[in-house]
N, C-alpha and C. Protein backbone atom coordinates (compact mmCIF):
# COMPACT_ATOMS: atom_id res chain seq x y z
N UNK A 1 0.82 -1.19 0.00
CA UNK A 1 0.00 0.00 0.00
C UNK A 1 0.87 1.26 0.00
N UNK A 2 2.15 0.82 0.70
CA UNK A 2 2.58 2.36 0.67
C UNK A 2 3.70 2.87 0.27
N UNK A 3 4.09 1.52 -0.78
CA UNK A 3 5.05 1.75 -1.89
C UNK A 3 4.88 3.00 -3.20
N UNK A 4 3.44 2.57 -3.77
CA UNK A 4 3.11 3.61 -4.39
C UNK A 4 2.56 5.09 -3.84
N UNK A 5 2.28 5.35 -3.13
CA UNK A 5 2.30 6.63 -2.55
C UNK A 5 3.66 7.06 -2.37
N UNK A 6 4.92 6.76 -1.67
CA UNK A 6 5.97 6.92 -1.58
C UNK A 6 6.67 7.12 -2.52
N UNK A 7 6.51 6.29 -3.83
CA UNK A 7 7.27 6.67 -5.05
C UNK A 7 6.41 7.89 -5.62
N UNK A 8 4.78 7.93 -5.87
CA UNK A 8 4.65 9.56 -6.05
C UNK A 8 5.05 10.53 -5.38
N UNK A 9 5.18 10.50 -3.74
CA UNK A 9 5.66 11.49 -2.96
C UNK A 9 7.22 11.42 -3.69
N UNK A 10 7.80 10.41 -3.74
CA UNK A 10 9.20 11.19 -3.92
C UNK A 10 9.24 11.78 -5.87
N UNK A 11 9.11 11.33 -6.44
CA UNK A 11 8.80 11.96 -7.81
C UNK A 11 8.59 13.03 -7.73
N UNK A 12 7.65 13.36 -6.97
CA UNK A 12 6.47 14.82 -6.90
C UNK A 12 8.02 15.77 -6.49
N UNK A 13 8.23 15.44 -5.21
CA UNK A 13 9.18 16.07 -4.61
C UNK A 13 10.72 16.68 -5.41
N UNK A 14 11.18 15.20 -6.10
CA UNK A 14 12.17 15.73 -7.11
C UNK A 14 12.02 16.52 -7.99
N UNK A 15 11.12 16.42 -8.67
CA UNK A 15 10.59 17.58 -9.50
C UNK A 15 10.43 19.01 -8.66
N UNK A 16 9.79 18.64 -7.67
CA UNK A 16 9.43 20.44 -7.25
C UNK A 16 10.95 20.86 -6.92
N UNK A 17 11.87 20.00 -6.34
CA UNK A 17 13.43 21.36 -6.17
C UNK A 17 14.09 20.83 -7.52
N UNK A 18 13.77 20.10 -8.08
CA UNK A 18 14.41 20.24 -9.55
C UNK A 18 13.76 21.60 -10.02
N UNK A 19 12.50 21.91 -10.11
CA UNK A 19 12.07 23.16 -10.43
C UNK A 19 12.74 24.15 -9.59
N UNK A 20 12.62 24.33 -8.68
CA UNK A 20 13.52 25.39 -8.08
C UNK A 20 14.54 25.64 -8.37
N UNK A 21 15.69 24.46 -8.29
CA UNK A 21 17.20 24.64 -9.08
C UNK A 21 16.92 25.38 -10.55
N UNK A 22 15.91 25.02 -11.30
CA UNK A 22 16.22 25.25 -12.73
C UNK A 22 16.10 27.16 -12.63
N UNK A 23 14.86 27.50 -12.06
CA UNK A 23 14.34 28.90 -11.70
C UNK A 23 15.37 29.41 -11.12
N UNK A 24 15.86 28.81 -10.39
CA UNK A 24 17.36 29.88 -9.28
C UNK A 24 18.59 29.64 -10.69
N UNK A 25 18.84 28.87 -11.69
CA UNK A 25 19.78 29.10 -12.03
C UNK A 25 19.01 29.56 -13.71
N UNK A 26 17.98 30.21 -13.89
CA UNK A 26 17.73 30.91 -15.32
C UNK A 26 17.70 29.61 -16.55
N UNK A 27 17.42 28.18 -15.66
CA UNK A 27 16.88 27.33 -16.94
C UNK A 27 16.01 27.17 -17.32
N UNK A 28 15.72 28.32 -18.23
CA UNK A 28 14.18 28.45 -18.45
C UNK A 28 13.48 27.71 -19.28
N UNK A 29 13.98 26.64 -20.15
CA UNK A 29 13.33 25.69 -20.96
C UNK A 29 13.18 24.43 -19.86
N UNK A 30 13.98 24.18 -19.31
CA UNK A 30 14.78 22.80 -18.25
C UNK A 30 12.96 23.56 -17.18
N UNK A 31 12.87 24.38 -16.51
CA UNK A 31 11.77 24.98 -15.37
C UNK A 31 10.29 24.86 -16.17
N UNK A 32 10.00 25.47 -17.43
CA UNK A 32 8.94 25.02 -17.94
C UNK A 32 8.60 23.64 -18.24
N UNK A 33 9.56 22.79 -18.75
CA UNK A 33 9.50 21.53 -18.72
C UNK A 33 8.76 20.58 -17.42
N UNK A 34 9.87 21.03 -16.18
CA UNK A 34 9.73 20.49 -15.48
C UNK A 34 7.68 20.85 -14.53
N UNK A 35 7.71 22.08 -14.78
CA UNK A 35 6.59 22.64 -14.20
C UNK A 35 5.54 21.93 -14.81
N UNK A 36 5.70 21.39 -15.99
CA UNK A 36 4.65 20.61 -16.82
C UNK A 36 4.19 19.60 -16.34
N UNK A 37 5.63 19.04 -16.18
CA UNK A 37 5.67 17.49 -15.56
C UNK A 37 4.36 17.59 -14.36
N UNK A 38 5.12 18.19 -13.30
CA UNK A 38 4.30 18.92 -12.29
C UNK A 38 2.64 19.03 -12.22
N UNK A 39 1.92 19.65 -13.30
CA UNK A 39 1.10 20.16 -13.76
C UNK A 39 0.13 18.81 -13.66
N UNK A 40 1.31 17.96 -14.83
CA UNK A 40 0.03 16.57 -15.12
C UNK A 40 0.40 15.68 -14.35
N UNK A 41 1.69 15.94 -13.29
CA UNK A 41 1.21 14.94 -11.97
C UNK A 41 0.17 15.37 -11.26
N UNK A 42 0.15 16.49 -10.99
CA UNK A 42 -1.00 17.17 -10.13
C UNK A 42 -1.91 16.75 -10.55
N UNK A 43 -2.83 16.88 -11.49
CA UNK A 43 -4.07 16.93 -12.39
C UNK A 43 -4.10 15.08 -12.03
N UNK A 44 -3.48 14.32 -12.64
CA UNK A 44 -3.55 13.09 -12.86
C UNK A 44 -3.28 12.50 -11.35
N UNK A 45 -3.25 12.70 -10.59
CA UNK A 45 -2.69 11.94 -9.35
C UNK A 45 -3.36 11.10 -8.94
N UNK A 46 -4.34 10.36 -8.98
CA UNK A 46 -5.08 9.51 -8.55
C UNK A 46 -5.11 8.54 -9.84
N UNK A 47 -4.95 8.87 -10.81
CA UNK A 47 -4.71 7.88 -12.21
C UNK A 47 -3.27 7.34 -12.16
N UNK A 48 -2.51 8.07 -11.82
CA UNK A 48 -0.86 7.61 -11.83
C UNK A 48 -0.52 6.79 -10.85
N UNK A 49 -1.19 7.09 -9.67
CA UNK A 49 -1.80 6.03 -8.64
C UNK A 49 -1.75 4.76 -8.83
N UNK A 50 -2.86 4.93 -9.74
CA UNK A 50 -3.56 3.70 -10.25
C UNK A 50 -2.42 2.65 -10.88
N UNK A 51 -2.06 3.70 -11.77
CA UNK A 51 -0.78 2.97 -12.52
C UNK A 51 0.29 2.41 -12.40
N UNK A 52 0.57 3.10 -10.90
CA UNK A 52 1.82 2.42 -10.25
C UNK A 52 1.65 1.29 -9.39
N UNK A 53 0.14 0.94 -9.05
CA UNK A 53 0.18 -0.06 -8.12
C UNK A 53 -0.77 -0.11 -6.97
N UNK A 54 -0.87 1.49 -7.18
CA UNK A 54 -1.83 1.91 -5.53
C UNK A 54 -3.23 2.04 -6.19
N UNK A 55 -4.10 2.47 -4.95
CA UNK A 55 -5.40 3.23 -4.97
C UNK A 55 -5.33 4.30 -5.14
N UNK A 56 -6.36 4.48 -6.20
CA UNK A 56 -6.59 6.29 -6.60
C UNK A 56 -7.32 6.84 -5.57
N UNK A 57 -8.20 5.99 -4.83
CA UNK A 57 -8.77 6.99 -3.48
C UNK A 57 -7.65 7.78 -2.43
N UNK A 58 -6.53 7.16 -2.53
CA UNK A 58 -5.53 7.66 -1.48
C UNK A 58 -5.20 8.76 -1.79
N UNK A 59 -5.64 9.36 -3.38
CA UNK A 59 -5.36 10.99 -4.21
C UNK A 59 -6.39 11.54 -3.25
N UNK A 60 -7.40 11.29 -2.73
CA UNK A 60 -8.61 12.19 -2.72
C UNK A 60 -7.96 13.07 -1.95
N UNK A 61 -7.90 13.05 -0.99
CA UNK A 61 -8.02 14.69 -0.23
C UNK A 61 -6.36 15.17 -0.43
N UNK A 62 -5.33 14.51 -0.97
CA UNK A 62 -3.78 15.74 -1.26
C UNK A 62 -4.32 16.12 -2.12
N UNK A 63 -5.47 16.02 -3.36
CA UNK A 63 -5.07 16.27 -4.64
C UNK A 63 -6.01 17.61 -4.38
N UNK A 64 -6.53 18.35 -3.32
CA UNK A 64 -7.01 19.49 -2.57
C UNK A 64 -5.87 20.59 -2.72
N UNK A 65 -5.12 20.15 -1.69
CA UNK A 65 -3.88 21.05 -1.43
C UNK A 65 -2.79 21.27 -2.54
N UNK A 66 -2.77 19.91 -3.52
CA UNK A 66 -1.67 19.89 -4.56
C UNK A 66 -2.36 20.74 -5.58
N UNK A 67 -3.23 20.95 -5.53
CA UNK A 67 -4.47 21.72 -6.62
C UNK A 67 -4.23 23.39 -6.21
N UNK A 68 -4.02 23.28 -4.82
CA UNK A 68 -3.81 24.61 -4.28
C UNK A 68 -2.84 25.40 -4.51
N UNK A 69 -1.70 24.34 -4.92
CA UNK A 69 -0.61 24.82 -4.26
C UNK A 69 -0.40 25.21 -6.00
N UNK A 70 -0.63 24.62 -6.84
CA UNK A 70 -0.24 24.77 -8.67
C UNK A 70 -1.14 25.76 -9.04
N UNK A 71 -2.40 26.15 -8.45
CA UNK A 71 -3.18 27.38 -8.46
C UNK A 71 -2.49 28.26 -7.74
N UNK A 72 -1.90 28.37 -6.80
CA UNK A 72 -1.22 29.50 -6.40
C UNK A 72 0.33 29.57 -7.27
N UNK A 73 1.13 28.98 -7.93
CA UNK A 73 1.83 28.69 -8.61
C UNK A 73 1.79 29.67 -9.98
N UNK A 74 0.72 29.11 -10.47
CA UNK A 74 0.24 29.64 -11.95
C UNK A 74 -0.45 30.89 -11.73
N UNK A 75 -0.61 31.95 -10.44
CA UNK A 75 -1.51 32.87 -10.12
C UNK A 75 -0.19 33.56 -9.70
N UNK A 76 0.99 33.32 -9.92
CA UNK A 76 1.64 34.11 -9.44
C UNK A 76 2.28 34.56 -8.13
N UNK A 77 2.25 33.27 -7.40
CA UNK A 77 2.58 33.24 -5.79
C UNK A 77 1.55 34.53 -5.60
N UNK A 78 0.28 34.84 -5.67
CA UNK A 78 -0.56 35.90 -5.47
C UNK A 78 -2.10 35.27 -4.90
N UNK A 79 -2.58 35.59 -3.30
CA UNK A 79 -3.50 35.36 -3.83
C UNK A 79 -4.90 35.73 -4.56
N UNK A 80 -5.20 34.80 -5.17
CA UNK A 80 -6.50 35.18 -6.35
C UNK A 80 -7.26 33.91 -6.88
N UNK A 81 -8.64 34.71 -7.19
CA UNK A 81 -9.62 33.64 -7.45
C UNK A 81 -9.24 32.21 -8.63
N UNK A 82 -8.31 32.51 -9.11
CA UNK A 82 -7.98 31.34 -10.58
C UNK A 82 -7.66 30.37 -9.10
N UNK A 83 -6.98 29.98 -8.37
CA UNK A 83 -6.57 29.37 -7.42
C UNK A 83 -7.86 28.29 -7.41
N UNK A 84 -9.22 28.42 -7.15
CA UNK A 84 -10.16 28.05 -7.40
C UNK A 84 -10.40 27.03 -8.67
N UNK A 85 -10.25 27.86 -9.42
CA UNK A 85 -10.25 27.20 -11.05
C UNK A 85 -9.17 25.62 -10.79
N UNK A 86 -8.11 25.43 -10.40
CA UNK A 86 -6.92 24.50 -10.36
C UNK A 86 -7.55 23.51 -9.16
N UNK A 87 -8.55 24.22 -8.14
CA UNK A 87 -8.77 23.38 -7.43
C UNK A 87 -9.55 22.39 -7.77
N UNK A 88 -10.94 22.95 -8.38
CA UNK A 88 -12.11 22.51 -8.82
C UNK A 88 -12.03 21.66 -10.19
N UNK A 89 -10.46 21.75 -10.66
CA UNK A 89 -9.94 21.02 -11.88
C UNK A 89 -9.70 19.99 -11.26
N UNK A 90 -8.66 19.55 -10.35
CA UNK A 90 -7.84 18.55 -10.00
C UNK A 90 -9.17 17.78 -9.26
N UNK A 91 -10.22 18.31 -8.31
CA UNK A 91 -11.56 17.38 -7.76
C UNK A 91 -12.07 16.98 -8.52
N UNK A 92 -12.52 17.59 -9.60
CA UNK A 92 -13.55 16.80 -10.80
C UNK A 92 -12.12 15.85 -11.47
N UNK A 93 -11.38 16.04 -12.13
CA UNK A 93 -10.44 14.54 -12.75
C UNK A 93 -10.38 13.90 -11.59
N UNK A 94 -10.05 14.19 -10.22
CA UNK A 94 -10.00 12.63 -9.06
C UNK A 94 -11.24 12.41 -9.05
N UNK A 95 -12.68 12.96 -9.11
CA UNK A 95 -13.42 12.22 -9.34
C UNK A 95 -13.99 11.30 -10.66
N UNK A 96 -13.86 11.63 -11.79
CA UNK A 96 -13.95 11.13 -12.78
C UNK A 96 -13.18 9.77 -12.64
N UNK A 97 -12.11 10.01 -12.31
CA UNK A 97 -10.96 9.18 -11.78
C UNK A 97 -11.50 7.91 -11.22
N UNK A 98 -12.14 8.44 -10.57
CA UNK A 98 -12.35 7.23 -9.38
C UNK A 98 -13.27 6.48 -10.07
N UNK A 99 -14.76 7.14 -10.66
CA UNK A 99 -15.62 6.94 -10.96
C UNK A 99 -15.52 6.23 -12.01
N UNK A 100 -14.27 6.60 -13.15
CA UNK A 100 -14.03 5.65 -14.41
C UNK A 100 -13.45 4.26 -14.02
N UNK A 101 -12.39 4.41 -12.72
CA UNK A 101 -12.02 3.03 -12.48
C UNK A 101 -12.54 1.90 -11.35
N UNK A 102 -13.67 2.61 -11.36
CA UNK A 102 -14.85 1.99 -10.48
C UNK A 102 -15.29 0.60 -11.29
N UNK A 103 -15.45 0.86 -12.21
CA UNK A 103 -15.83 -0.29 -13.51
C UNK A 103 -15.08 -1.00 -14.35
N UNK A 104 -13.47 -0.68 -13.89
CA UNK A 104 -12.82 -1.11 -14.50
C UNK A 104 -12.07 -2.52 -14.35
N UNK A 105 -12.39 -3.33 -14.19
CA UNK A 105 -12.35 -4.46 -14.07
C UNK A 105 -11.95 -5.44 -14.89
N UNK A 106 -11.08 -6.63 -14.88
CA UNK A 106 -10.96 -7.64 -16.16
C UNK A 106 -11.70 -8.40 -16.35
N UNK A 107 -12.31 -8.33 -17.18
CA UNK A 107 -13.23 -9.28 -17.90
C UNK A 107 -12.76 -11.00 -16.95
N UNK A 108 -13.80 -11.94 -16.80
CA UNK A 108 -13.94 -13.04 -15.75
C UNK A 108 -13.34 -14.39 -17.06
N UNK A 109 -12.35 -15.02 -16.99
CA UNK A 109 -11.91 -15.41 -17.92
C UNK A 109 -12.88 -17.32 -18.13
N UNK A 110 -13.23 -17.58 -18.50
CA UNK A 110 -13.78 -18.80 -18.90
C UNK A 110 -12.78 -19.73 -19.56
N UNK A 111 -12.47 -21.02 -18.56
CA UNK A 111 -12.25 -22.11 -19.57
C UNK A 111 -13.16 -22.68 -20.50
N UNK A 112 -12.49 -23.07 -21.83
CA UNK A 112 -13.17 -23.45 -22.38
C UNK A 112 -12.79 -22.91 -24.00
């Protein structure tokens, strides 16, 4: 269970002071890049979840604060209403999320 959470926490993490290094030293292709990365871990976090091994429910309530924190990010370390917009993005994909792999299931295999 808490292998995959741990490998997103540390991913997540390398990336965010990899972003910092790139911003403190003017790598400005290397910082957009990386901020991307960022972006569609955020957004996707309960799918990547999925993908690595874990439960996408264990996204539900960081993908609040990680929503917060890339809305305050993209707003300009300022605060302001878009902050909202990033939040209410990242809740509806973890819910969709959940809700798409609610049904997702392998088919029940038959001998024969």
């Amino acid at each position: 269970m808490w292998k995959p959470i741990l490998t997103y926490t540390g991913v997540f993490v390398t990336l965010f002071v990899a972003h910092i290094i790139a911003a403190a030293n003017d790598f400005d292709l290397i910082f957009r890049l990386i901020a991307a990365m960022i972006t569609i871990q955020t957004l996707f976090a309960g799918l990547i979840l999925h993908w690595i091994g874990g439960k996408c429910i264990h996204a539900r309530y960081p993908v609040i604060s990680l929503g917060a924190g890339l809305g305050w990010a993209y707003a300009g370390m300022q605060l302001s209403w878009t902050i909202l917009i990033w939040v209410f993005a990242v809740v509806i994909i973890q819910y969709g999320t959940e809700k798409g792999l609610k049904y997702n299931r392998p088919a029940e295999q038959t001998n024969g």
